[in-house]
PDB file of N, CA and C in Angstrom:
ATOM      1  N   UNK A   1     -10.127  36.119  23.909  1.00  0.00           N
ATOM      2  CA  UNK A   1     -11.047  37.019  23.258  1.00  0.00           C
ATOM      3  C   UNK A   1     -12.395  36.922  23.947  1.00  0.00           C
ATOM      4  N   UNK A   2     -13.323  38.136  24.063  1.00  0.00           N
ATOM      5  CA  UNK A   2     -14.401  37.881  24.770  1.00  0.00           C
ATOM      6  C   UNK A   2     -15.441  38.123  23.571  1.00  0.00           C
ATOM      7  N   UNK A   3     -16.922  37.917  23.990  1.00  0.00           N
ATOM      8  CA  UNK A   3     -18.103  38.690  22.776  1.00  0.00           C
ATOM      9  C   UNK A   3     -18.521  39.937  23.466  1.00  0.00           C
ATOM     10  N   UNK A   4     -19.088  40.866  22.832  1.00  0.00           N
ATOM     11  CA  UNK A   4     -19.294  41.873  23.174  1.00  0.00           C
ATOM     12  C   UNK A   4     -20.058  41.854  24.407  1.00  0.00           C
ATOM     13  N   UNK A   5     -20.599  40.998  24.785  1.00  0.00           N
ATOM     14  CA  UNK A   5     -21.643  40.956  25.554  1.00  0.00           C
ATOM     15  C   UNK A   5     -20.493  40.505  27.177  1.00  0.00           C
ATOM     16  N   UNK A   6     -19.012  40.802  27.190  1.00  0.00           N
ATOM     17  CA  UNK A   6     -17.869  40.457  28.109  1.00  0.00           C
ATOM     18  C   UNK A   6     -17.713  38.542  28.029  1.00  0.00           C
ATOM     19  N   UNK A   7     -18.781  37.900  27.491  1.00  0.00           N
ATOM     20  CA  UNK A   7     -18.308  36.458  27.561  1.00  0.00           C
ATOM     21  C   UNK A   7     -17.225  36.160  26.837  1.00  0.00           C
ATOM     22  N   UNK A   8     -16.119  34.611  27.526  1.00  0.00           N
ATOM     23  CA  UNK A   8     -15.478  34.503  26.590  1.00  0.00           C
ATOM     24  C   UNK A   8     -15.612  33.701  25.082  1.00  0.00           C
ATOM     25  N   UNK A   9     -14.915  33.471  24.583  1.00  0.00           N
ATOM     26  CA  UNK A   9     -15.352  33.337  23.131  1.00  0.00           C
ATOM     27  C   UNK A   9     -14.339  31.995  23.315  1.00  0.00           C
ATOM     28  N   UNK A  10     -14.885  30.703  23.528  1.00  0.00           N
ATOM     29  CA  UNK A  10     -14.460  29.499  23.784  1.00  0.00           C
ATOM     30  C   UNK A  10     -13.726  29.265  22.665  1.00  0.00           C
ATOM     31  N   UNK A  11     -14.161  29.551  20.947  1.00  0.00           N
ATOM     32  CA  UNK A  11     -13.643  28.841  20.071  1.00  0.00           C
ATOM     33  C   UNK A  11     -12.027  29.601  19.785  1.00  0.00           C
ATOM     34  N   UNK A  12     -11.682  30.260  19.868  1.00  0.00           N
ATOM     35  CA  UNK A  12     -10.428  30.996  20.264  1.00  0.00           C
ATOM     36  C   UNK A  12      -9.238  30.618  21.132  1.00  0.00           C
ATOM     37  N   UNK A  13      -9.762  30.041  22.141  1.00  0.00           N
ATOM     38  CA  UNK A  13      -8.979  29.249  22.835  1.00  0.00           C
ATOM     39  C   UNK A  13      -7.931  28.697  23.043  1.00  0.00           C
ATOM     40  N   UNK A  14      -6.527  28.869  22.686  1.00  0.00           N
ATOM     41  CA  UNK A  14      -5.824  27.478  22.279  1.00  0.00           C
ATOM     42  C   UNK A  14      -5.702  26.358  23.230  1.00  0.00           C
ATOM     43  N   UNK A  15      -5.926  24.662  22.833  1.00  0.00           N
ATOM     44  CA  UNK A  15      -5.829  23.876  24.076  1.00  0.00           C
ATOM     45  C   UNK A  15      -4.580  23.627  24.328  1.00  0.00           C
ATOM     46  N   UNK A  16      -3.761  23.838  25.425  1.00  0.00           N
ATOM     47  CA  UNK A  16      -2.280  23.594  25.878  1.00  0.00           C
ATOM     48  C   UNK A  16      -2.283  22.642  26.180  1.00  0.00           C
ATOM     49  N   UNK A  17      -0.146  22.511  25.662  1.00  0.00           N
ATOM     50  CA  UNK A  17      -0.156  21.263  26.061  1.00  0.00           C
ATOM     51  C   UNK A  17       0.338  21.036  28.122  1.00  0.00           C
ATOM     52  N   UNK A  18       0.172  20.199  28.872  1.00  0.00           N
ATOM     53  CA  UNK A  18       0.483  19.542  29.907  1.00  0.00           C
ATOM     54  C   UNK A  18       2.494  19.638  30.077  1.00  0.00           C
ATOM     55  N   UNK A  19       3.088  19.529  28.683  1.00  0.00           N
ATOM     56  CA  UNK A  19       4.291  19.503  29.218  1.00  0.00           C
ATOM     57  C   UNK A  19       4.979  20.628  29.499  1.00  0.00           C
ATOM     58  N   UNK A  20       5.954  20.374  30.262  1.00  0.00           N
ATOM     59  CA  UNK A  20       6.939  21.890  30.822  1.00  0.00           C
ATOM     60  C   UNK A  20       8.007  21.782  29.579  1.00  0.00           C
ATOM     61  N   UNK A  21       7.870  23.327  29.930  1.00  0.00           N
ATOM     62  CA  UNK A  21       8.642  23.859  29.046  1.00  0.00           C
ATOM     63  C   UNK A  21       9.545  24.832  29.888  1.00  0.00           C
ATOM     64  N   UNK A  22      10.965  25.310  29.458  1.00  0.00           N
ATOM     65  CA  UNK A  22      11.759  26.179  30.145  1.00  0.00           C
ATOM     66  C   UNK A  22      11.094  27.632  30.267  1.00  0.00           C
ATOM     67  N   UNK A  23      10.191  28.205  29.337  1.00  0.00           N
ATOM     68  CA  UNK A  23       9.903  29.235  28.886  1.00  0.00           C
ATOM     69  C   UNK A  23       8.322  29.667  29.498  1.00  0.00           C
ATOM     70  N   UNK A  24       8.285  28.468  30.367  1.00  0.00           N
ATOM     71  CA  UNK A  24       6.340  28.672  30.934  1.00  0.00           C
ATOM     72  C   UNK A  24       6.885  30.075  31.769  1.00  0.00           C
ATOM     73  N   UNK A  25       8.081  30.494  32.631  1.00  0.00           N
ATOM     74  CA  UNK A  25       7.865  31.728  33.681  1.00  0.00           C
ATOM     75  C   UNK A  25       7.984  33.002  32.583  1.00  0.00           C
ATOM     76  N   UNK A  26       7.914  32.534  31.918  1.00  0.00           N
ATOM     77  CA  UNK A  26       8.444  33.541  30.938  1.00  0.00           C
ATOM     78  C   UNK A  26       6.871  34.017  29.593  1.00  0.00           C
ATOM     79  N   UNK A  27       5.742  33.241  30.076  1.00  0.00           N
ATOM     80  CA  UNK A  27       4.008  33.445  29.595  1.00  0.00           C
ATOM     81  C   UNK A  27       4.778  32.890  27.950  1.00  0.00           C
ATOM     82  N   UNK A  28       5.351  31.498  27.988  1.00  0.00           N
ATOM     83  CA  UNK A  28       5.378  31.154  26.704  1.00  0.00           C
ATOM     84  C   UNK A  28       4.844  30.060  26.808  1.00  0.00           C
ATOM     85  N   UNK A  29       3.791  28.985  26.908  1.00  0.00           N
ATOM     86  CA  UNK A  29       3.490  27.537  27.062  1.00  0.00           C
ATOM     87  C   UNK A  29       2.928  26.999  25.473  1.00  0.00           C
ATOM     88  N   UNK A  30       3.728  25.650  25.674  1.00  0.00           N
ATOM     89  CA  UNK A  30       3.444  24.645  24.790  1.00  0.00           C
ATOM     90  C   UNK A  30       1.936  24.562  23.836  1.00  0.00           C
ATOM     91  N   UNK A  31       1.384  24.495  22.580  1.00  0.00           N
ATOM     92  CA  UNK A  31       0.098  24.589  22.637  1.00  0.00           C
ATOM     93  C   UNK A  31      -0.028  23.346  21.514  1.00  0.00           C
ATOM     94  N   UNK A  32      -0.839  22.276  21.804  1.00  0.00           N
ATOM     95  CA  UNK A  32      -1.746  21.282  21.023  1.00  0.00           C
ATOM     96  C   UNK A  32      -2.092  21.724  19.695  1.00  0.00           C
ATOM     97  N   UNK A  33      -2.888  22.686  20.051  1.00  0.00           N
ATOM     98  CA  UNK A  33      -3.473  23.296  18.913  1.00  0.00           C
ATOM     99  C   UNK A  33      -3.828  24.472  18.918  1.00  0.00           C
ATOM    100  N   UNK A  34      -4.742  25.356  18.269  1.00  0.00           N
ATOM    101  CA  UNK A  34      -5.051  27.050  18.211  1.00  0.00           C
ATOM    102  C   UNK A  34      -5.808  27.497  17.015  1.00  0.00           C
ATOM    103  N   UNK A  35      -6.581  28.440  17.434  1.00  0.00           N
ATOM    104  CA  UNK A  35      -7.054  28.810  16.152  1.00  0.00           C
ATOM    105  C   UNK A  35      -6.112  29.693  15.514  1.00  0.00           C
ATOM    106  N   UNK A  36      -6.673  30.326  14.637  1.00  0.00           N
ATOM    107  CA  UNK A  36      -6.078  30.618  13.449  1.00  0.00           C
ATOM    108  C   UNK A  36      -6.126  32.462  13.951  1.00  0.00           C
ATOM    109  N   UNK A  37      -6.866  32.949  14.808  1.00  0.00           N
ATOM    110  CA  UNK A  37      -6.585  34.479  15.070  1.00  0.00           C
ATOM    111  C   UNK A  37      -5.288  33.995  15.898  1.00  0.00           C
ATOM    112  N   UNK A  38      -4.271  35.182  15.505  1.00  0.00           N
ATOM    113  CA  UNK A  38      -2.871  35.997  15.851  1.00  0.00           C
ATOM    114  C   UNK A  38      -2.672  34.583  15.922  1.00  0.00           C
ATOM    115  N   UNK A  39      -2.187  33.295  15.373  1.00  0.00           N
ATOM    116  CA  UNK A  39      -1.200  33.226  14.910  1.00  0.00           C
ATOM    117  C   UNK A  39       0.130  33.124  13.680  1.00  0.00           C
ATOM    118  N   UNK A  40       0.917  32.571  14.131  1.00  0.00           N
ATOM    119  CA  UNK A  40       1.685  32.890  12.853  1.00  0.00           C
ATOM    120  C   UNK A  40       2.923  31.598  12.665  1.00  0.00           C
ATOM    121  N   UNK A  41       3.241  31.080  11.259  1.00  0.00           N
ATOM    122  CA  UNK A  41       3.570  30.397  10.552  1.00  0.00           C
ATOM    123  C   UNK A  41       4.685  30.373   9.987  1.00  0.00           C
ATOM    124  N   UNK A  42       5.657  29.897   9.843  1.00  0.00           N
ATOM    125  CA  UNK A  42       6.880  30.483   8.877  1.00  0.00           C
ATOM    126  C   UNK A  42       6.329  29.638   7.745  1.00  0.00           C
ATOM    127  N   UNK A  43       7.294  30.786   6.862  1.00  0.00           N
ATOM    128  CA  UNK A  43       7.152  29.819   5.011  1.00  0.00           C
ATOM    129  C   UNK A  43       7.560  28.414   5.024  1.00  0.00           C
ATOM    130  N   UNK A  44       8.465  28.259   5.448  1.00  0.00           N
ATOM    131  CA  UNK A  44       9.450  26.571   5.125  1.00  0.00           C
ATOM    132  C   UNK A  44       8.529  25.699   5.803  1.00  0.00           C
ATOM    133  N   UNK A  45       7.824  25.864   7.259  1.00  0.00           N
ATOM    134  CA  UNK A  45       6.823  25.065   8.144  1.00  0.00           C
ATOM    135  C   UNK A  45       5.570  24.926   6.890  1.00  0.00           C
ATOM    136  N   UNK A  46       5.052  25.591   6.316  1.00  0.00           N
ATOM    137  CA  UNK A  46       3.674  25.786   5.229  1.00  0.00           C
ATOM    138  C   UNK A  46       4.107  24.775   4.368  1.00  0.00           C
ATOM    139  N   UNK A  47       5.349  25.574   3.759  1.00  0.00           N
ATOM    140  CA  UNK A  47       5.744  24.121   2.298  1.00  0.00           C
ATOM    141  C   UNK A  47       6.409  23.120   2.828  1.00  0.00           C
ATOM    142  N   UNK A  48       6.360  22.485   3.834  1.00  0.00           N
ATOM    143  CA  UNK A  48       6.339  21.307   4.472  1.00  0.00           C
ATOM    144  C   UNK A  48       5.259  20.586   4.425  1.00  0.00           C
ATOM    145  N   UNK A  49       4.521  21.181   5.860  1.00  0.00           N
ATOM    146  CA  UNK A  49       3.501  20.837   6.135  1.00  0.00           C
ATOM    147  C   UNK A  49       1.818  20.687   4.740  1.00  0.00           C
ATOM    148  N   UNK A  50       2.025  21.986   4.198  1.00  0.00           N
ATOM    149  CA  UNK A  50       0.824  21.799   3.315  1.00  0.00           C
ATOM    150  C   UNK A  50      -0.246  23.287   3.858  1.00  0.00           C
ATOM    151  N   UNK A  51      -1.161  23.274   2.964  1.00  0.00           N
ATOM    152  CA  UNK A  51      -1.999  24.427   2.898  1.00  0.00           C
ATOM    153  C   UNK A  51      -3.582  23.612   4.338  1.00  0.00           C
ATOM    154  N   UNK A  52      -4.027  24.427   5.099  1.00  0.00           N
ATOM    155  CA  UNK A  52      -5.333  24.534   5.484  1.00  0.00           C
ATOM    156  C   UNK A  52      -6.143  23.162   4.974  1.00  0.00           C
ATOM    157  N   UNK A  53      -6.830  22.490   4.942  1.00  0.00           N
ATOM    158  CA  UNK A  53      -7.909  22.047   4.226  1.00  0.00           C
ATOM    159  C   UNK A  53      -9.015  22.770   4.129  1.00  0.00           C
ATOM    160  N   UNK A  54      -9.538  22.742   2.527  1.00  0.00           N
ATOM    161  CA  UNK A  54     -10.538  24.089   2.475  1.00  0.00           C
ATOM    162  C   UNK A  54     -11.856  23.021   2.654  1.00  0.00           C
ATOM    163  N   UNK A  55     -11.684  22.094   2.731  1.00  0.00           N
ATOM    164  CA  UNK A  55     -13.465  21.688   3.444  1.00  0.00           C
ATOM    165  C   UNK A  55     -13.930  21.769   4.612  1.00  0.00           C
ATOM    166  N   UNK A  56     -12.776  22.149   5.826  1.00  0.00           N
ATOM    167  CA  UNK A  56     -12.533  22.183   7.108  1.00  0.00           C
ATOM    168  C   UNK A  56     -13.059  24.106   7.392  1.00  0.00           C
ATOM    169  N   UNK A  57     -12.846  24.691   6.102  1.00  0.00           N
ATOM    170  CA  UNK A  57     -13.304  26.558   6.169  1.00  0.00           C
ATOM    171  C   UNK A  57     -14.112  26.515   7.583  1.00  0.00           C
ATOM    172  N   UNK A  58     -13.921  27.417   8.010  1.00  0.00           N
ATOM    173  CA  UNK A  58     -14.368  28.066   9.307  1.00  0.00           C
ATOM    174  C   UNK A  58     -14.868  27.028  10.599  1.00  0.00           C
ATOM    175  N   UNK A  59     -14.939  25.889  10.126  1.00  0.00           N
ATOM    176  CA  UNK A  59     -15.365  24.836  10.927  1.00  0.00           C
ATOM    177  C   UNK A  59     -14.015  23.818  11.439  1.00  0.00           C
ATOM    178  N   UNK A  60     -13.226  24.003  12.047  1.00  0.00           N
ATOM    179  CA  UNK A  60     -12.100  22.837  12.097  1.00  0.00           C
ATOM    180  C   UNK A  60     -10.533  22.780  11.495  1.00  0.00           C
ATOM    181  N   UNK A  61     -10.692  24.005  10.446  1.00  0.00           N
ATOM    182  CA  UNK A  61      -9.385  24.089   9.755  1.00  0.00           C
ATOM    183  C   UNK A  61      -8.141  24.127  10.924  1.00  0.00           C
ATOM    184  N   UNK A  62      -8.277  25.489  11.133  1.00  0.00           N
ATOM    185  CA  UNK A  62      -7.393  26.026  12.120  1.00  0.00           C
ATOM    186  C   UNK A  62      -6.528  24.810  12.862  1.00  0.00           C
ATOM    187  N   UNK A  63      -7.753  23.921  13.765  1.00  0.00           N
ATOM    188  CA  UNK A  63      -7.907  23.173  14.699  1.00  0.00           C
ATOM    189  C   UNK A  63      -6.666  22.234  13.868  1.00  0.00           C
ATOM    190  N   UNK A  64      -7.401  21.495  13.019  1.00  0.00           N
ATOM    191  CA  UNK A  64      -6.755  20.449  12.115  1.00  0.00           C
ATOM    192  C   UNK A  64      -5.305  21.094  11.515  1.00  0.00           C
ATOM    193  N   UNK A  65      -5.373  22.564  11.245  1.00  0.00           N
ATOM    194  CA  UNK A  65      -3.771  22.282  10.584  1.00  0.00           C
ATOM    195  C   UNK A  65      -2.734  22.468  12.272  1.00  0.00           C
ATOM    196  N   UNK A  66      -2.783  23.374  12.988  1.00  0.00           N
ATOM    197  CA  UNK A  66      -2.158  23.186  13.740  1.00  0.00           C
ATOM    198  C   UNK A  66      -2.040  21.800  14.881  1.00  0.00           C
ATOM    199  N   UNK A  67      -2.571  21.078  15.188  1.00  0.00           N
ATOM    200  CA  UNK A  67      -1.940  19.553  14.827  1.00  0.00           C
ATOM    201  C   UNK A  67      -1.136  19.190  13.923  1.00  0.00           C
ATOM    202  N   UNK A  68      -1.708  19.320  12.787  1.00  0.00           N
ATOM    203  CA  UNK A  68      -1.154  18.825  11.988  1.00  0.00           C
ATOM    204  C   UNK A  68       0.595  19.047  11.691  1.00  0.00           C
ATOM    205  N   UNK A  69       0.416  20.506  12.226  1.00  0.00           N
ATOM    206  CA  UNK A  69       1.899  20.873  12.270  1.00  0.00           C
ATOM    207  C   UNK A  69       3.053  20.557  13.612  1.00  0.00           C
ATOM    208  N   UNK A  70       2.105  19.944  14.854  1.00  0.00           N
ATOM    209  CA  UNK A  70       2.776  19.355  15.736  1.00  0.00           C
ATOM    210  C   UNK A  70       2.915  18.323  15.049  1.00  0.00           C
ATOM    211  N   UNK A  71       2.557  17.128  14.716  1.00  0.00           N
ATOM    212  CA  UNK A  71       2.489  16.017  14.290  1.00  0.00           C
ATOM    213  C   UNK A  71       3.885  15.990  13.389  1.00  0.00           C
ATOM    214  N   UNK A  72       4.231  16.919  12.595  1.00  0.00           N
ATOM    215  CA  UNK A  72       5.234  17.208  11.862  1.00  0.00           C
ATOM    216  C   UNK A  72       6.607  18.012  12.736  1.00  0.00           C
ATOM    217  N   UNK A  73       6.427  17.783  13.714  1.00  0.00           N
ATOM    218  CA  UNK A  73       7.683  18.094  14.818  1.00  0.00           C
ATOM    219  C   UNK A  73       7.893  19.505  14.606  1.00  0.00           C
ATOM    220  N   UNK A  74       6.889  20.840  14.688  1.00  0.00           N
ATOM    221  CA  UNK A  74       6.921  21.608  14.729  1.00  0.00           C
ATOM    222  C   UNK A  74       6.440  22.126  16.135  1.00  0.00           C
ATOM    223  N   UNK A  75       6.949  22.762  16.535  1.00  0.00           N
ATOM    224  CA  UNK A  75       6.754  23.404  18.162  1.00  0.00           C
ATOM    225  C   UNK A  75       5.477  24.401  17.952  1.00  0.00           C
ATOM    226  N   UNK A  76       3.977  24.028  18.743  1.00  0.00           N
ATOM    227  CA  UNK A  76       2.965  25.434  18.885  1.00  0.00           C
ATOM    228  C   UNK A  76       2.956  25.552  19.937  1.00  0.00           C
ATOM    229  N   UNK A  77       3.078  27.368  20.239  1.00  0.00           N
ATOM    230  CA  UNK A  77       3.555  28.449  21.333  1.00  0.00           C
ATOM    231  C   UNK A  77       2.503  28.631  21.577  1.00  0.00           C
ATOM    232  N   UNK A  78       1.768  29.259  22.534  1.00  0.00           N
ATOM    233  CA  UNK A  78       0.838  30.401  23.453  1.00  0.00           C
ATOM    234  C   UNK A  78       1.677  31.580  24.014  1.00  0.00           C
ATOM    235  N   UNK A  79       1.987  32.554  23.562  1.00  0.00           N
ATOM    236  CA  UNK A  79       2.467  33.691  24.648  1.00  0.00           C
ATOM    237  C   UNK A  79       1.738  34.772  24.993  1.00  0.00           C
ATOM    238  N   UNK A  80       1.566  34.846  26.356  1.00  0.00           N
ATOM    239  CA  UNK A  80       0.745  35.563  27.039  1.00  0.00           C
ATOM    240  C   UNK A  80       0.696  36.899  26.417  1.00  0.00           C
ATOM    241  N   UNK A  81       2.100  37.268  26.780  1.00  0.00           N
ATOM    242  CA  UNK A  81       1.939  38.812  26.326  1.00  0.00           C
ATOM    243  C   UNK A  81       2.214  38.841  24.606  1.00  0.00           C
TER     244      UNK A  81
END
């Protein structure tokens, strides 16, 4: 994502992970973590894992649940397209 002004918008970012995956030629890579624009969650991963922390709101949530959901042996994607 960029700001209007064409910069990019760092907090958007997702940080990837380092390992290979079968699916990297294919613009799918491994991701650490991500914010919370476009992505997406299944139900059963949520009532596993747990809701957001709401003291984390706009500052860290994102960050913190998706860890949180690797940590819980859930796979986070990046796909290009």
């Amino acid at each position: 994502m960029k700001w209007t002004d064409g910069s990019a918008d760092l907090m958007n970012i997702p940080v990837l992970s380092l390992e290979w995956n079968a699916e990297v030629d294919h613009g799918i890579v491994k991701a650490n973590s991500a914010s919370f624009v476009s992505t997406l969650f299944s139900r059963g991963a949520i009532y596993q894992v747990g809701f957001p922390i709401t003291q984390f709101f706009i500052w860290g949530d994102d960050v913190e649940f998706t860890q949180r959901m690797a940590k819980a042996g859930f796979s986070n994607y990046f796909v290009s397209d």
